[in-house]
Protein backbone atom coordinates (compact mmCIF):
# COMPACT_ATOMS: atom_id res chain seq x y z
CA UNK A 1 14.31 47.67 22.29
CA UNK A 2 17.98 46.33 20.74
CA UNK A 3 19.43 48.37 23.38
CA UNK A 4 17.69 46.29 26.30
CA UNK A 5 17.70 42.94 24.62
CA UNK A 6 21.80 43.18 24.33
CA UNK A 7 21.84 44.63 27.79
CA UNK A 8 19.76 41.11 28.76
CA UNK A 9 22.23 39.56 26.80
CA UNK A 10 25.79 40.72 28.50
CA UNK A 11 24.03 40.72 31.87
CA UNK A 12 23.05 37.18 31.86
CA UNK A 13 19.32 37.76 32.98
CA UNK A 14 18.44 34.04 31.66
CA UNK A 15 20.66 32.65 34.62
CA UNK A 16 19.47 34.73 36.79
CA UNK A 17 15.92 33.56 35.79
CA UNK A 18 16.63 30.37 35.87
CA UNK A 19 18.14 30.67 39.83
CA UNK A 20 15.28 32.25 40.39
CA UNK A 21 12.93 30.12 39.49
CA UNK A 22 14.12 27.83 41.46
CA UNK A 23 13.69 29.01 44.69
CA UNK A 24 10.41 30.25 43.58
CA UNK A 25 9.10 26.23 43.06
CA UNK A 26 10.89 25.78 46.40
CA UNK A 27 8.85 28.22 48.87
CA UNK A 28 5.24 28.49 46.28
CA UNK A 29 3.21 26.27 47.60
CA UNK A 30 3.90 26.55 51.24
CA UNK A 31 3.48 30.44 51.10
CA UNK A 32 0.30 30.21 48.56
CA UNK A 33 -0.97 28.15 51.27
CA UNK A 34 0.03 30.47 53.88
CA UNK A 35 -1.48 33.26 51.87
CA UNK A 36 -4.85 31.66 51.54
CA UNK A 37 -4.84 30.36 54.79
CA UNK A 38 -4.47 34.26 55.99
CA UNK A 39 -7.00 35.41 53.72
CA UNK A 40 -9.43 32.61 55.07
CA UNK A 41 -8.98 34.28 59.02
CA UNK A 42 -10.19 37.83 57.47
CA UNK A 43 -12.87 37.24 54.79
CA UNK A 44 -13.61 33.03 55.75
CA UNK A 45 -12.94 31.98 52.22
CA UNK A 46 -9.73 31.01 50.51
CA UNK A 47 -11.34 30.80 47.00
CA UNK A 48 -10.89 34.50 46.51
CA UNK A 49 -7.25 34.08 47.46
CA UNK A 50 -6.66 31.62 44.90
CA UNK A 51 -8.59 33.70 42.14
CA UNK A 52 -6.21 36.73 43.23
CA UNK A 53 -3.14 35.04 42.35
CA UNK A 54 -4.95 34.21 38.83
CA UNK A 55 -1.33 31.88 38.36
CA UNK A 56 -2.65 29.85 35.54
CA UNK A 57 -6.50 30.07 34.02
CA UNK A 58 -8.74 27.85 35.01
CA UNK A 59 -8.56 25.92 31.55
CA UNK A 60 -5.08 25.26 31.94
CA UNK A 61 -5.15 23.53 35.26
CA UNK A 62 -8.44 21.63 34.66
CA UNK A 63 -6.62 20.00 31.86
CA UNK A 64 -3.56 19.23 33.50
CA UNK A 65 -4.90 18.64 37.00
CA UNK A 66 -8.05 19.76 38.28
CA UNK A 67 -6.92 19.11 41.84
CA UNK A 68 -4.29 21.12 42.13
CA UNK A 69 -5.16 23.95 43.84
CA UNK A 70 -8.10 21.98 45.44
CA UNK A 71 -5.27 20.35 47.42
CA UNK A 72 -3.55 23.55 48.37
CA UNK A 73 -6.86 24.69 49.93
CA UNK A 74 -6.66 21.67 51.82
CA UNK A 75 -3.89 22.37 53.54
CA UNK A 76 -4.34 26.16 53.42
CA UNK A 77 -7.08 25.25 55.73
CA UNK A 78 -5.06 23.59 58.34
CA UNK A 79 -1.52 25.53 58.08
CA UNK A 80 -0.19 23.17 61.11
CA UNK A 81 -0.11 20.89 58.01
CA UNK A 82 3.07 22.16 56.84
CA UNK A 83 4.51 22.00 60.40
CA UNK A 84 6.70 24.66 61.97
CA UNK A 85 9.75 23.14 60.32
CA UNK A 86 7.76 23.63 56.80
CA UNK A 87 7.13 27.08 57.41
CA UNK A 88 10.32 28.38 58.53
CA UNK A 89 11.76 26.53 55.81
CA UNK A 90 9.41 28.41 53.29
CA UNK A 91 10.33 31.60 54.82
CA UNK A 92 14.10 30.70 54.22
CA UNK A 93 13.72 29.98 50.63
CA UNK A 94 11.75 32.85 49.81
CA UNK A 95 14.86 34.90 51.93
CA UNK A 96 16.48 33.27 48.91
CA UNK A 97 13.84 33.62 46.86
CA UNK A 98 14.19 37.62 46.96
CA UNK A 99 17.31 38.09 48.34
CA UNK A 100 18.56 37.06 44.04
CA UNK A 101 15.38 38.88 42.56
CA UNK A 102 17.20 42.11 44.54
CA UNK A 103 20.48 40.96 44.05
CA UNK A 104 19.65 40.84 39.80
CA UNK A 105 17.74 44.24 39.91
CA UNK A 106 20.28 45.90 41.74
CA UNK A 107 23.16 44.40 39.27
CA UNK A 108 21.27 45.73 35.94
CA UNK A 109 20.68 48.64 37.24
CA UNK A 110 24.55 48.52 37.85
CA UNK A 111 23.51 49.77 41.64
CA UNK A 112 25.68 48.92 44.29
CA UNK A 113 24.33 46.44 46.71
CA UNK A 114 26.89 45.56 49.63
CA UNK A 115 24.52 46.60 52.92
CA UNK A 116 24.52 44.69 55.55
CA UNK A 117 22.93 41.06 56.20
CA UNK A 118 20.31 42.59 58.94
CA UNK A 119 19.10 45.41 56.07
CA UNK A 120 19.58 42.97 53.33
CA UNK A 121 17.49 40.72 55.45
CA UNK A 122 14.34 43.59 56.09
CA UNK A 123 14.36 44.42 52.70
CA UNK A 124 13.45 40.55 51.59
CA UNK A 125 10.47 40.22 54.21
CA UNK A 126 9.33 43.58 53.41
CA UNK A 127 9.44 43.36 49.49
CA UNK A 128 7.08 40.16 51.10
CA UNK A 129 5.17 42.07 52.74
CA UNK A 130 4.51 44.40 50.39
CA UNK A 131 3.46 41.89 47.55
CA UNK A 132 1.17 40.57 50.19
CA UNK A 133 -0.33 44.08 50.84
CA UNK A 134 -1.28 44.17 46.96
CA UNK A 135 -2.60 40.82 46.76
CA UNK A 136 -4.66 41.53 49.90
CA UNK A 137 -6.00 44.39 48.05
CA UNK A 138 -6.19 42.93 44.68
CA UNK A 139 -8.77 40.36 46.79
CA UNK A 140 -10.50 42.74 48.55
CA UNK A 141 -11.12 44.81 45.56
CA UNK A 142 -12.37 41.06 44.13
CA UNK A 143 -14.72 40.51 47.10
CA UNK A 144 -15.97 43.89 46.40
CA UNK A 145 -17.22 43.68 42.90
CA UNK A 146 -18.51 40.24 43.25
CA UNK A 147 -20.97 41.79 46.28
CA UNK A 148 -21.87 44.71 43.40
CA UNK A 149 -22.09 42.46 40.37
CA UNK A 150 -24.71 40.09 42.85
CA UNK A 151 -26.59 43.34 43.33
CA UNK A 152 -26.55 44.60 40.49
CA UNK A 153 -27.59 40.91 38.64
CA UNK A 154 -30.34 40.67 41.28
CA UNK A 155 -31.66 44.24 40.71
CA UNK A 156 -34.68 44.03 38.98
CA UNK A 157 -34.43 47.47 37.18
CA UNK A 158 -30.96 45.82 35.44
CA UNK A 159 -33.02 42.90 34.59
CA UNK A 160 -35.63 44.23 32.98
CA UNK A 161 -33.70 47.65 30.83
CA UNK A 162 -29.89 45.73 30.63
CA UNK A 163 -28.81 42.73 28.73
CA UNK A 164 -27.26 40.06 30.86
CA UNK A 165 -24.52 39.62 28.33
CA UNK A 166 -23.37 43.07 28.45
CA UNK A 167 -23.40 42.90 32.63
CA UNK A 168 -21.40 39.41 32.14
CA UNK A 169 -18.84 40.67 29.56
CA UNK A 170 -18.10 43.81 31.96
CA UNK A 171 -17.53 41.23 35.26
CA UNK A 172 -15.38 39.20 33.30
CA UNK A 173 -13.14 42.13 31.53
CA UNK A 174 -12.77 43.49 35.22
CA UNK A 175 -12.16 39.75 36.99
CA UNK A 176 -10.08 38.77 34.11
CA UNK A 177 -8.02 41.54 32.60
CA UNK A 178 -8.37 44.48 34.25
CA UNK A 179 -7.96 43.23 38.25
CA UNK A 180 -4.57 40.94 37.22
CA UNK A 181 -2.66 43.73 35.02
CA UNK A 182 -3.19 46.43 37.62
CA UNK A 183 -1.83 43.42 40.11
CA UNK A 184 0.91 42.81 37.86
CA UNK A 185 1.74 46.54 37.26
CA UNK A 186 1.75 47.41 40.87
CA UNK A 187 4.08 44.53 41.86
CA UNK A 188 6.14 45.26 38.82
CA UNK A 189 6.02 49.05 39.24
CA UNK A 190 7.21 47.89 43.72
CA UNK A 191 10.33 45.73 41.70
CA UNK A 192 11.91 48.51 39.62
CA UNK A 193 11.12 51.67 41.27
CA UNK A 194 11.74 50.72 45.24
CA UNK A 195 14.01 48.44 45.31
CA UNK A 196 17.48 49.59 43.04
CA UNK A 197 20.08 50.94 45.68
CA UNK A 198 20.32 54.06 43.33
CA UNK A 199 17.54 57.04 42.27
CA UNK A 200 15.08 55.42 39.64
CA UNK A 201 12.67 57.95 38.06
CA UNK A 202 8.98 57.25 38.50
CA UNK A 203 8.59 57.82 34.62
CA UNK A 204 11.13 54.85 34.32
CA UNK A 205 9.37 52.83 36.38
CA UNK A 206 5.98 53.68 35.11
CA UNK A 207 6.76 53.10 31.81
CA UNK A 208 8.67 49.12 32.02
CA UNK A 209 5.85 48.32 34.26
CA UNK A 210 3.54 49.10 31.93
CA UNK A 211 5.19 46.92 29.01
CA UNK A 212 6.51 44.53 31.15
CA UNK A 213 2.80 43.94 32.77
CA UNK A 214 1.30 43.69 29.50
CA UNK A 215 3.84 41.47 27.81
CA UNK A 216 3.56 39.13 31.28
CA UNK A 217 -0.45 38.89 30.82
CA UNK A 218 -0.18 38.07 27.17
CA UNK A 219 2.61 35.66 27.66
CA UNK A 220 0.45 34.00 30.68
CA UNK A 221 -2.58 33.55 28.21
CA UNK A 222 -0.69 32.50 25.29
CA UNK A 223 1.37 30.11 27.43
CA UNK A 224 -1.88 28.21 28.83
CA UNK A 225 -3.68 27.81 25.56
CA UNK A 226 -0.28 26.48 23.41
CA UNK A 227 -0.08 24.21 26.50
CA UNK A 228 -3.33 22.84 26.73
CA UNK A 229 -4.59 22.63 23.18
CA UNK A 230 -1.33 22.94 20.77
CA UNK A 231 2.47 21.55 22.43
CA UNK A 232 2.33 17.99 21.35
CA UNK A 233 4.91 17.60 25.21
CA UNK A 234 2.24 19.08 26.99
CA UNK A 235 -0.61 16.34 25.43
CA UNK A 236 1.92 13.64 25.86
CA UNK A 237 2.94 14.59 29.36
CA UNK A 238 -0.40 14.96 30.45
CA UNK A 239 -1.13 11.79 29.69
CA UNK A 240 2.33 9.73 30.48
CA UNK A 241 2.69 12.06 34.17
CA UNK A 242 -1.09 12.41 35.00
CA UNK A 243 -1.91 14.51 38.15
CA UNK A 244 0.49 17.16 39.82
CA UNK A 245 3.54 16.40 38.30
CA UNK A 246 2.85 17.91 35.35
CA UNK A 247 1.22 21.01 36.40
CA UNK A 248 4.63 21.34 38.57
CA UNK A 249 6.77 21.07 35.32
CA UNK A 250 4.69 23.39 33.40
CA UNK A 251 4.45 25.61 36.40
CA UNK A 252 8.55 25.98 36.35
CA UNK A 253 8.81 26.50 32.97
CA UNK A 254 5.54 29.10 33.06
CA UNK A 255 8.03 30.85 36.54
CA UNK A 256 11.37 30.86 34.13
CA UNK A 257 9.70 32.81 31.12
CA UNK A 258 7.98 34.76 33.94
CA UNK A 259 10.93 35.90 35.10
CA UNK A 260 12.59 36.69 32.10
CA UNK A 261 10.06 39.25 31.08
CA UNK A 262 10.27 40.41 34.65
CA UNK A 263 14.30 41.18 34.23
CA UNK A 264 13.63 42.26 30.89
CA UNK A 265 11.07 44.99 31.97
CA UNK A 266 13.87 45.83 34.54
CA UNK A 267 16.67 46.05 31.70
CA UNK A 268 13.94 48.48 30.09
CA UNK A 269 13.47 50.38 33.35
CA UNK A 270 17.62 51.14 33.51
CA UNK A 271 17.92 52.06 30.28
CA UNK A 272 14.93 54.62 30.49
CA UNK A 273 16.60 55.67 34.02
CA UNK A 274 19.71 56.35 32.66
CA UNK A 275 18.34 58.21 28.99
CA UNK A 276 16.09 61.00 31.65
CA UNK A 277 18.93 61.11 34.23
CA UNK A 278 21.35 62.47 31.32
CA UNK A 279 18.37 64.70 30.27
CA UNK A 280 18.38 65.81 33.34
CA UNK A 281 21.96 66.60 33.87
C-alpha cells in the first residue's frame, strides 16, 4: 500500500487525472448519447442504457437536476442532433480521451509506448469498442433479469410461499451492486491487463481490479450522499447554479477522483506485476 501510494506520488498520477478528466467532460455526453441511441436500435429503449452506465444514483441527480439525463435521452433519440461535425468531434476527443488513459498506464507500468500513430490510433477505438462490448452486455444481462424478476413477481407460486421483500432486496443487490462492480471490474481488469506494452500477469490484474473496483463503487456511493445531503458547496451550489450546471461541476470532480483510483489500481497492478515477475525469475 506505501509502496503504490509513493509510486502515485513520483509518477504524477493526479495530473494525469486531472488531463484526463478533461477530455472525458469533453466527448461524455455526445458518446452517452451515442451509446443510448445504439442501444435504442437493438432493444427500443434507452432507459436500460442509462441504468447500465449507473454514473451517479438516482438520488444524486434528482437533487441536483432531475433532467439531466432526461435531456440526453432526448437527443439520444435523434443522434442527427449532435450533427456530423458533433460526432466526429466526440470521436476526436475521446482519441484524446484514451490515447492519455494509455499513454499514463503504459508510463507506470514504465512500458515503452512509441508505436506508430495508425496502431496507436486502433488501439484507442478498440479499447472503445471494447468498453462498449461490456456495457452492451452489462445491459443485456439488465434486460434479462428484469424479464425474470417480472416472472418471477407475477408467478403466483412466489406470491403465495415467498416474501416480496426478500424477492425485492435480491433485484436490488443484483441491479445495484452486483451488475456495476462486475462492470467496473471487467473494464478495470480490460485497463491493466490488455493494454501495458509489456507482459502483465493475470493475477496482477485480477487482483488491482478487484480493489480498485471496490474502492471505485464505495467512493461513487459515498461521493453522492456527502454531495447531496452533507457538503455545505454542494447545498449552496445547488441552489445559486440550479439545473445542469451543477450536475456538470460535480460530474468533473466525481471523473477526477474517478480517475485517480483508476491510476491508483494501475500503480497497484505494476507493483504486483513486477513482485510475481521476480518470483518468477
Amino acid at each position: 500500500m506505501k509502496i503504490t501510494i509513493r509510486r502515485f506520488n513520483e509518477d504524477r498520477c493526479g495530473n494525469f487525472a486531472i488531463t484526463i478528466s478533461y477530455f472525458t467532460l469533453l466527448c461524455s455526453v455526445p458518446l452517452v448519447a451515442l451509446f443510448a441511441y445504439m442501444s435504442t436500435k437493438l432493444l427500443g429503449n434507452s432507459e436500460l442504457a442509462f441504468r447500465s452506465l449507473n454514473i451517479f444514483s438516482d438520488e444524486f441527480f434528482a437533487k441536483l437536476d432531475p433532467y439531466f439525463f432526461q435531456r440526453i435521452q432526448a437527443v439520444s433519440k435523434n443522434i442527427t442532433n449532435l450533427g456530423w461535425f458533433g460526432l466526429i468531434g466526440s470521436l476526436v476527443a475521446a482519441s484524446f480521451l484514451f490515447s492519455n488513459l494509455i499513454f499514463a498506464i503504459n508510463f507506470i507500468f514504465k512500458a515503452t509506448y512509441q508505436k506508430s500513430f495508425v496502431y496507436n490510433r486502433l488501439m484507442e477505438y478498440m479499447i472503445m469498442f471494447i468498453i462498449g462490448i461490456i456495457l452492451l452486455i452489462s445491459l443485456s444481462i439488465t434486460a434479462i433479469w428484469t424479464a425474470i424478476h417480472r416472472t418471477i413477481r407475477e408467478s403466483p407460486f412466489v406470491a403465495t410461499h415467498i416474501n416480496p421483500k426478500i424477492v425485492s432486496l435480491i433485484d436490488n443487490f443484483f441491479l445495484q451492486y452486483l451488475i456495476p462492480f462486475t462492470l467496473t471490474f471487467l473494464v478495470f481488469f480490460s485497463l491493466y491487463k490488455f493494454i501495458p506494452e509489456i507482459k502483465v500477469h493475470t493475477r496482477a490484474a485480477v487482483i488491482a481490479a478487484g480493489v480498485a473496483a471496490l474502492l471505485w463503487e464505495v467512493f461513487k456511493r459515498l461521493f453522492a450522499f456527502y454531495v447531496a445531503h452533507i457538503s455545505a458547496i454542494g447545498i449552496v451550489l445547488s441552489k445559486l447554479l440550479q439545473g445542469t450546471l451543477t450536475s456538470i461541476i460535480f460530474f468533473l470532480l466525481w471523473i477526477s477522483f474517478s480517475l485517480v483510483i483508476l491510476l491508483w489500481g494501475a500503480e497497484l497492478a505494476a507493483v504486483l506485476n513486477e513482485r510475481i515477475h521476480q518470483q518468477h525469475a
